[in-house]
Protein backbone atom coordinates (compact mmCIF):
# COMPACT_ATOMS: atom_id res chain seq x y z
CA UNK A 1 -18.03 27.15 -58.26
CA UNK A 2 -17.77 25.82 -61.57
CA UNK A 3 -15.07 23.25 -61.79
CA UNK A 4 -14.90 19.29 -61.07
CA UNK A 5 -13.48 19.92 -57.85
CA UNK A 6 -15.63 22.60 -56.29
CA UNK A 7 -18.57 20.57 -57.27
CA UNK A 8 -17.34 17.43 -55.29
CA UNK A 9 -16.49 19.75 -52.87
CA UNK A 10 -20.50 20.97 -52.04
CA UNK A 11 -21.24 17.33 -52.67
CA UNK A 12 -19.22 16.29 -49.57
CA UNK A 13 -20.46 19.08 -47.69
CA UNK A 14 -24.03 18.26 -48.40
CA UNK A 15 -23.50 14.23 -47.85
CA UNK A 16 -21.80 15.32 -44.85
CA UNK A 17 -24.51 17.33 -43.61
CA UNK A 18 -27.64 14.71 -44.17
CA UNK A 19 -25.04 11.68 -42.77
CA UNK A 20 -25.24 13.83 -39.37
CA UNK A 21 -28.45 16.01 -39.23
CA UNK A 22 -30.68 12.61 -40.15
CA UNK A 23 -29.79 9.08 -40.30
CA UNK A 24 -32.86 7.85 -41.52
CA UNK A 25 -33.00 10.44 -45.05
CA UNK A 26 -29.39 9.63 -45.18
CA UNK A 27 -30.60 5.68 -45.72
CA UNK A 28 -33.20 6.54 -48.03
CA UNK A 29 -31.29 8.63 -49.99
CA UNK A 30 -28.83 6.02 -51.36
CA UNK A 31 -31.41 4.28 -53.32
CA UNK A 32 -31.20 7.35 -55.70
CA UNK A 33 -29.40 7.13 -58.98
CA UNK A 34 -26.26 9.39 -58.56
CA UNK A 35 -27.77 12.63 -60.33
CA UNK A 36 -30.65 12.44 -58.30
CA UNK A 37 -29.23 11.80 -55.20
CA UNK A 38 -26.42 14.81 -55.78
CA UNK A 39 -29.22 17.29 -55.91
CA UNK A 40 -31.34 15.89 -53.52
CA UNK A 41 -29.01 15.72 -50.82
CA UNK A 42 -27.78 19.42 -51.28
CA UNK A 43 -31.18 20.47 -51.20
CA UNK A 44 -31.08 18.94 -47.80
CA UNK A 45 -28.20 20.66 -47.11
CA UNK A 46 -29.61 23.72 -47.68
CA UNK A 47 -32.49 23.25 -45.44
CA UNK A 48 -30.86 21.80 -42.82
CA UNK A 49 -28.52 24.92 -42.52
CA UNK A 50 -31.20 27.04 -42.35
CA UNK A 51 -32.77 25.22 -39.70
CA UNK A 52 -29.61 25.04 -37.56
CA UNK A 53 -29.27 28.90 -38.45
CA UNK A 54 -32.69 30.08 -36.98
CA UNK A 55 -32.72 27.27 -34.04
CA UNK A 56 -28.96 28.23 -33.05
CA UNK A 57 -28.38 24.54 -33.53
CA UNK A 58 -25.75 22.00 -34.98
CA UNK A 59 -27.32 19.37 -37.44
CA UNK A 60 -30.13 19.29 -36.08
CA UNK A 61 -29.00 18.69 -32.65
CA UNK A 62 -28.67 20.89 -29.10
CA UNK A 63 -30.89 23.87 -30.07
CA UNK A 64 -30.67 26.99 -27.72
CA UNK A 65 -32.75 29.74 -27.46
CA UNK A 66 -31.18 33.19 -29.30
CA UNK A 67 -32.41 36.69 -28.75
CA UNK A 68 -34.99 38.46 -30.50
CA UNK A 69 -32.76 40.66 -31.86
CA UNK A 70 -30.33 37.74 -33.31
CA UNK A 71 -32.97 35.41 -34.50
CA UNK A 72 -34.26 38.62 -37.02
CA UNK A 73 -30.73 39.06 -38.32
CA UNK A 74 -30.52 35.69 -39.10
CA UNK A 75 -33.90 35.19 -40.65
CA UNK A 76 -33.00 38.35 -42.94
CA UNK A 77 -29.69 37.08 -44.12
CA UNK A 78 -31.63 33.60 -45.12
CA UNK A 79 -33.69 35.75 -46.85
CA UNK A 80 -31.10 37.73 -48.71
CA UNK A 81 -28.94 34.85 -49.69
CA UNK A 82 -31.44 32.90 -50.78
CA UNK A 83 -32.28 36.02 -52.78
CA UNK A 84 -28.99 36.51 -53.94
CA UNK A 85 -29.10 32.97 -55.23
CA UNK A 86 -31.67 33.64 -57.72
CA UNK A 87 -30.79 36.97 -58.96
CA UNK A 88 -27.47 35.21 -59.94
CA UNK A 89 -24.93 37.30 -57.29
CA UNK A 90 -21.75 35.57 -56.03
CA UNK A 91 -22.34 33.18 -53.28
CA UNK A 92 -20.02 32.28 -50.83
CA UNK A 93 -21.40 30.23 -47.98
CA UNK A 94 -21.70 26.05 -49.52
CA UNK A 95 -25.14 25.16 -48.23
CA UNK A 96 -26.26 28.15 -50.43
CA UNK A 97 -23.79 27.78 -53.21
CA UNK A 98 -25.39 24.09 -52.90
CA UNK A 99 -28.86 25.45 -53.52
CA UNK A 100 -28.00 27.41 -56.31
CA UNK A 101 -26.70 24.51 -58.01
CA UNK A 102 -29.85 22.53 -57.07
CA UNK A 103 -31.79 25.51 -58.69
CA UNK A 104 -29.40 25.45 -61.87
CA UNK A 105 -29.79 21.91 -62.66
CA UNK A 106 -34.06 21.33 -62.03
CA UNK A 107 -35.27 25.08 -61.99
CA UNK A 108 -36.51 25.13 -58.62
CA UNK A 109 -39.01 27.15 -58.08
CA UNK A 110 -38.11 30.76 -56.12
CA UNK A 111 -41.60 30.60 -54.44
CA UNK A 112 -41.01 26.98 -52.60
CA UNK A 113 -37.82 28.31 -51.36
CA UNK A 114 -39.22 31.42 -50.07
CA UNK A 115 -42.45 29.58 -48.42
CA UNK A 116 -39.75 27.44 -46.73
CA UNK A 117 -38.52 30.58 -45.26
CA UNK A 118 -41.60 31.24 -44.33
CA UNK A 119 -41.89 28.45 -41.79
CA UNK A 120 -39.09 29.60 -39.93
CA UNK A 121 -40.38 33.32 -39.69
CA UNK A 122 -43.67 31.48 -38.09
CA UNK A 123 -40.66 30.48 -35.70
CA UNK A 124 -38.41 33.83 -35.37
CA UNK A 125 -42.51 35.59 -34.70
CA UNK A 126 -43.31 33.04 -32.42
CA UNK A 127 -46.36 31.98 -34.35
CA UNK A 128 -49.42 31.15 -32.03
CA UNK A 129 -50.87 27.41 -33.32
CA UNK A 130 -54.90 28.12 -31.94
CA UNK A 131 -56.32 24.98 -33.84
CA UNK A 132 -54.72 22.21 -36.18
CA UNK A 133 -55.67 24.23 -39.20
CA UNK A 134 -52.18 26.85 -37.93
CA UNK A 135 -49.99 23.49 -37.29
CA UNK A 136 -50.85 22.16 -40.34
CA UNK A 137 -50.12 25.61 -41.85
CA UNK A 138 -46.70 25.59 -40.44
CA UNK A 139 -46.03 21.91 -41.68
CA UNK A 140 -46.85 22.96 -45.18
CA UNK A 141 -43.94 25.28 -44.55
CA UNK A 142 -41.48 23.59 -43.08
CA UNK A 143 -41.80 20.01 -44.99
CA UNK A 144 -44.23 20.13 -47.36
CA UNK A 145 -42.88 22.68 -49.35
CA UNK A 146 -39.65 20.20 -49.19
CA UNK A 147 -41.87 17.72 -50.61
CA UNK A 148 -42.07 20.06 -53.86
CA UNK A 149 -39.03 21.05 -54.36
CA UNK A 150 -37.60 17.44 -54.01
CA UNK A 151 -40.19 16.12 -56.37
CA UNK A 152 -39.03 18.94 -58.80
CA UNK A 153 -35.74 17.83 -57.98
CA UNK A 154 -37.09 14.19 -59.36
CA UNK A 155 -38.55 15.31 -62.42
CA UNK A 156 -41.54 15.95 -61.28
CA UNK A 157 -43.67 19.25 -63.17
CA UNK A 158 -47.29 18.10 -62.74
CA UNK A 159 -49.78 19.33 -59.73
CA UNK A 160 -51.00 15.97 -59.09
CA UNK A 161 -48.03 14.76 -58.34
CA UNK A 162 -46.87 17.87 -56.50
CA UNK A 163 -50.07 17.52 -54.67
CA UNK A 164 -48.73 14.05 -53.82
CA UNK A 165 -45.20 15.14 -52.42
CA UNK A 166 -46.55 17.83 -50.29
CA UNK A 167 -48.71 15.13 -48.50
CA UNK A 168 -45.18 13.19 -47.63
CA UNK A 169 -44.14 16.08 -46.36
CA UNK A 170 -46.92 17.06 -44.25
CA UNK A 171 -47.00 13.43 -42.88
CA UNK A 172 -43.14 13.60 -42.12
CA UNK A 173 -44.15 17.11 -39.96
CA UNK A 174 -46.66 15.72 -38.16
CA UNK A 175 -44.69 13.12 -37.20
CA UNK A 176 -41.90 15.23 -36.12
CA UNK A 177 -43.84 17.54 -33.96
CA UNK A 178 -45.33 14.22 -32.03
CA UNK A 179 -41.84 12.69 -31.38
CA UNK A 180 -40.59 16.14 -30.58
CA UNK A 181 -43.19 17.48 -28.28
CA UNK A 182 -40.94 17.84 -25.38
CA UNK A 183 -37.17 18.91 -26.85
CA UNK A 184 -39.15 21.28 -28.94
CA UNK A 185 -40.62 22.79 -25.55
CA UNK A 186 -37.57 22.85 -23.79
CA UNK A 187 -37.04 25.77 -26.34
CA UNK A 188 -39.56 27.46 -26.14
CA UNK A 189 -41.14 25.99 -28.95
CA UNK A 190 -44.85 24.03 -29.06
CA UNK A 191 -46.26 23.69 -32.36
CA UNK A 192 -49.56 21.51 -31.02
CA UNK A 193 -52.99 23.40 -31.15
CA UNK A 194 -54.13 25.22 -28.10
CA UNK A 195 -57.42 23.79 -27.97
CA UNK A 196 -56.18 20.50 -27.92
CA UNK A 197 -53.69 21.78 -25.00
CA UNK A 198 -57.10 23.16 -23.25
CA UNK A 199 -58.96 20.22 -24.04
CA UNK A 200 -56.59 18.29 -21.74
CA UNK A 201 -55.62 21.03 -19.25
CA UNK A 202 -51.46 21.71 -20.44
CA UNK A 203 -50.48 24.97 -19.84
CA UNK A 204 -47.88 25.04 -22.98
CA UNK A 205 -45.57 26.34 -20.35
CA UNK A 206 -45.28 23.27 -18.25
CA UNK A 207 -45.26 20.60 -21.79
CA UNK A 208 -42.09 19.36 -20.60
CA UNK A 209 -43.63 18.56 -17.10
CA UNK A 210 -43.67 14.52 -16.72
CA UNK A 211 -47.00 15.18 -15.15
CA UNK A 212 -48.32 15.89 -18.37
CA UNK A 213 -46.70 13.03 -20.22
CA UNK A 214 -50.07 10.88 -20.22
CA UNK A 215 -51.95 13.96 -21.99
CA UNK A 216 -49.03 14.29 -24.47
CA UNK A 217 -49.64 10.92 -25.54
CA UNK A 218 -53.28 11.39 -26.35
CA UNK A 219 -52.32 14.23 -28.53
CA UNK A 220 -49.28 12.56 -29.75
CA UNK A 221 -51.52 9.92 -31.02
CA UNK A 222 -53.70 12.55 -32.58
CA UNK A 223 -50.90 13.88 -34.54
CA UNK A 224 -49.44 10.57 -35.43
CA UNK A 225 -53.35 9.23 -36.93
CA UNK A 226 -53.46 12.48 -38.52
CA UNK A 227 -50.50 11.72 -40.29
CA UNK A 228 -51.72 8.66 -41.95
CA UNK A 229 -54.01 9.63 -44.56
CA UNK A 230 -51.05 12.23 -45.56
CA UNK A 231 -48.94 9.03 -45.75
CA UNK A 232 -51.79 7.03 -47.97
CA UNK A 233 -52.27 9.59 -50.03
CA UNK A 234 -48.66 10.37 -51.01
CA UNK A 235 -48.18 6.61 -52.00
CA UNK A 236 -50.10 7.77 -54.96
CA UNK A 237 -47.07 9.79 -56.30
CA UNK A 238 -44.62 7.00 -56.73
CA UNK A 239 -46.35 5.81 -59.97
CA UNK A 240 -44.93 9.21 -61.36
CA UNK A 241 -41.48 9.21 -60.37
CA UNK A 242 -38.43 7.20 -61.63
CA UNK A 243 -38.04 3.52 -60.61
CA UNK A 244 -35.01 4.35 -58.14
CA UNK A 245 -36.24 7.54 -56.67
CA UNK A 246 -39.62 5.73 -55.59
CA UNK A 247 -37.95 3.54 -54.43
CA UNK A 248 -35.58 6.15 -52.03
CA UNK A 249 -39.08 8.01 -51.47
CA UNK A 250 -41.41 4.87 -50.49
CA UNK A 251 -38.10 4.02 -48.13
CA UNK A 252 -38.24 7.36 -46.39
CA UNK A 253 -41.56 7.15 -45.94
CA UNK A 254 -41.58 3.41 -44.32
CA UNK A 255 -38.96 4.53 -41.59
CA UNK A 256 -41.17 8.73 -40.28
CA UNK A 257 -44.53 6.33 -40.30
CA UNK A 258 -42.15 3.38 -37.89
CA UNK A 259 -41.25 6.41 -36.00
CA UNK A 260 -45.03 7.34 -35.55
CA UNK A 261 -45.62 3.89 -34.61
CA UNK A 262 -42.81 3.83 -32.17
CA UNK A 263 -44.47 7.35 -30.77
CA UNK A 264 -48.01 5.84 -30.36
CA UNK A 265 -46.68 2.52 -28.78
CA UNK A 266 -44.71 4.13 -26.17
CA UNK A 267 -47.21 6.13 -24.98
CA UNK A 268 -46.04 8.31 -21.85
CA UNK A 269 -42.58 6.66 -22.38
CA UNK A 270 -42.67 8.31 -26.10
CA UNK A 271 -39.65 11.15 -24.65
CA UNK A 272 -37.90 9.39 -22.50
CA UNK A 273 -35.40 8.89 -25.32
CA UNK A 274 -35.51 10.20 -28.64
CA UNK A 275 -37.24 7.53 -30.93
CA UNK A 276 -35.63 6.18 -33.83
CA UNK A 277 -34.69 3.19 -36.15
CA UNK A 278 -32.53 0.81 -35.67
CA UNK A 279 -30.43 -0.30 -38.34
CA UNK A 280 -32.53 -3.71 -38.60
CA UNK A 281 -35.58 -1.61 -39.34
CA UNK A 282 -33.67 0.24 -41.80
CA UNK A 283 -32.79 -2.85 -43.60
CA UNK A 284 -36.38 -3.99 -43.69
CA UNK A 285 -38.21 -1.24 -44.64
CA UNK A 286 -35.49 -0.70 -47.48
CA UNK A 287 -36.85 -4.00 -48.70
CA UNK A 288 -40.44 -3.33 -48.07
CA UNK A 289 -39.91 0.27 -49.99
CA UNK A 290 -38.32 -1.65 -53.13
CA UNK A 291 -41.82 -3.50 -53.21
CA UNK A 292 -43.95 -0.68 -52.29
CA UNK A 293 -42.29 0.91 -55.48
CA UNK A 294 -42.58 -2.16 -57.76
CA UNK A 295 -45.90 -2.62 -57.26
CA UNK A 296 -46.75 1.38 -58.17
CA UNK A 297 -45.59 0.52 -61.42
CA UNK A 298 -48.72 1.24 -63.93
CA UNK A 299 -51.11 1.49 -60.63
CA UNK A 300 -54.16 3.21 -61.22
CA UNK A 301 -54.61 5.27 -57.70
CA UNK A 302 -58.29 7.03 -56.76
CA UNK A 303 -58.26 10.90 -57.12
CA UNK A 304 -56.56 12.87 -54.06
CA UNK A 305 -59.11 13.04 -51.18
CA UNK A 306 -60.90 16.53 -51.08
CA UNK A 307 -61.00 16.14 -47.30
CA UNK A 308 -57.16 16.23 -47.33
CA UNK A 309 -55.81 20.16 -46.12
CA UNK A 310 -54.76 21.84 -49.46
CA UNK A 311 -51.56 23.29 -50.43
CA UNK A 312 -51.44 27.24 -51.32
CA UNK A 313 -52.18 28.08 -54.62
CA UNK A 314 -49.28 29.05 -56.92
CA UNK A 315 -50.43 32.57 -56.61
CA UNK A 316 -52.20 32.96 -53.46
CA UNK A 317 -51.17 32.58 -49.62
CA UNK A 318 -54.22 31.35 -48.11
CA UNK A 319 -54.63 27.55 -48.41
CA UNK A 320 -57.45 26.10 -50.96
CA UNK A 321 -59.32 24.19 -48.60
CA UNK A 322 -59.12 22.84 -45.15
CA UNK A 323 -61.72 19.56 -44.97
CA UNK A 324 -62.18 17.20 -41.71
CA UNK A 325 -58.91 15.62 -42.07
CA UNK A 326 -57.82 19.28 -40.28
CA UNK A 327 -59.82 18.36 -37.46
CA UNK A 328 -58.83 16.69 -34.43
């Protein structure tokens, strides 16, 4: 897909698929400049299909649980068309012929994409999460990986600033996994600690139970105050990045930390509906971003906080360093 039109083409489709799977990076993602927001919303695109693919879902919406055997063929052919983007072979389906574009323009890094792949084989293996150190090994997958490849999508090269991104991105997980406690084990899926679920007596079996809803908001709460030094920390990175694209990423991150606020206020009431922001939030933390950003300008921020979980080195697998901010 070379020409003017195919391009506009896997623009739509990628516009089309962030307008549907998630309203609130959809919002954030107009403050880009047009370049920036092109690539950055078929890098969504990309990751959102492969989400829907392994969950058996549609934009992000009405998972159901697929067989063992169908889940593995899926995860493989992820694999081998992300692959085949890379080693330059003819691509066919858009969110992948969206990726390779994405990897054309910035020179995305194979690795993030294949530790994003990752996180959904934690999935397909049914991953067992024993203490917060494993969920906030899966959230490195699954988001903060994201996090890089979006600030490399930004102009972002150095570490520090990587470092910064993959903090959003954890935060944005761990806020996730506390609004989605209960449609997430409705699928079989439960990505909170099992000590914590011993600690309070859940079986993970019976997390949608309302009976349990008053221990799901203790933990929800844990997993929402975990979240905030990830959120402090990534603030940091703005200073680095373009005036408009802070200004889309200090946006995205107002509206996950109002939906960890929403989680914590509501308590046992937290899944009773799905919580979001209204368009009146939107609107205001659109402002507040635009400020957050201004004021980054020049900043002088303190070094990263050592207590903060690590990302993987470039060319390791195990994590660098997992300090008290891992600990419940």
């Amino acid at each position: 897909m070379n020409s003017a039109v195919d391009d506009q083409r896997l623009l739509d489709h990628a516009i089309q698929s962030i307008e549907v799977g998630s309203k609130s990076f959809a919002a954030a993602s107009r403050l880009f400049d047009p370049a920036t927001r092109s690539s950055a919303v078929m890098l969504y695109a990309w990751c959102r299909h492969c989400d829907d693919v392994i969950d058996g879902q549609e934009a992000g919406h009405d998972a159901v649980v697929l067989s063992e055997e169908e889940v593995h063929r899926r995860l493989e052919a992820l694999v081998a068309n992300t692959e085949a983007v890379y080693a330059g072979l003819p691509i066919q389906d858009p969110a992948f012929a969206a990726l390779r574009e994405v990897v054309r323009r910035h020179d995305l890094r194979r690795q993030y994409a294949l530790e994003h792949l990752a996180g959904f084989a934690m999935d397909v293996h049914a991953r067992e999460y024993r203490h917060i150190e494993d969920t906030l090994e899966y959230c490195y997958h699954v988001a903060g990986v994201v996090g890089l490849m979006m600030a490399q999508v930004m102009g972002a090269r150095d570490e520090a600033t990587l470092d910064r991104a993959c903090d959003l991105g954890m935060a944005f997980q761990l806020t996730n996994i506390a609004r989605d406690i209960v449609e997430d084990a409705r699928v079989g899926r439960c990505y909170l600690p099992q000590d914590w679920l011993d600690e309070l007596n859940i079986p993970p079996a019976q997390l949608a139970d309302p009976a349990h809803r008053q221990g799901l908001a203790v933990l929800a709460q844990r997993l929402v105050d975990l979240a905030e030094p990830f959120y402090q920390s990534a603030q940091a990175g703005l200073t680095a990045l373009p005036w408009r694209s802070a200004w889309a990423v200090a946006t995205a991150s107002g509206v996950y930390r109002e939906i960890g606020v929403k989680v914590r206020q509501r308590g046992a009431q937290a899944w009773d509906t799905r919580v979001s922001t209204s368009k009146a939030d939107k609107l205001r933390l659109v402002a507040l971003g635009a400020w957050r950003a201004i004021t980054s300008r020049g900043r002088q921020w303190p070094a990263r906080s050592q207590a903060l979980w690590q990302r993987p080195l470039q060319h390791g697998s195990a994590a660098r360093h997992a300090g008290p901010a891992a600990a419940p």
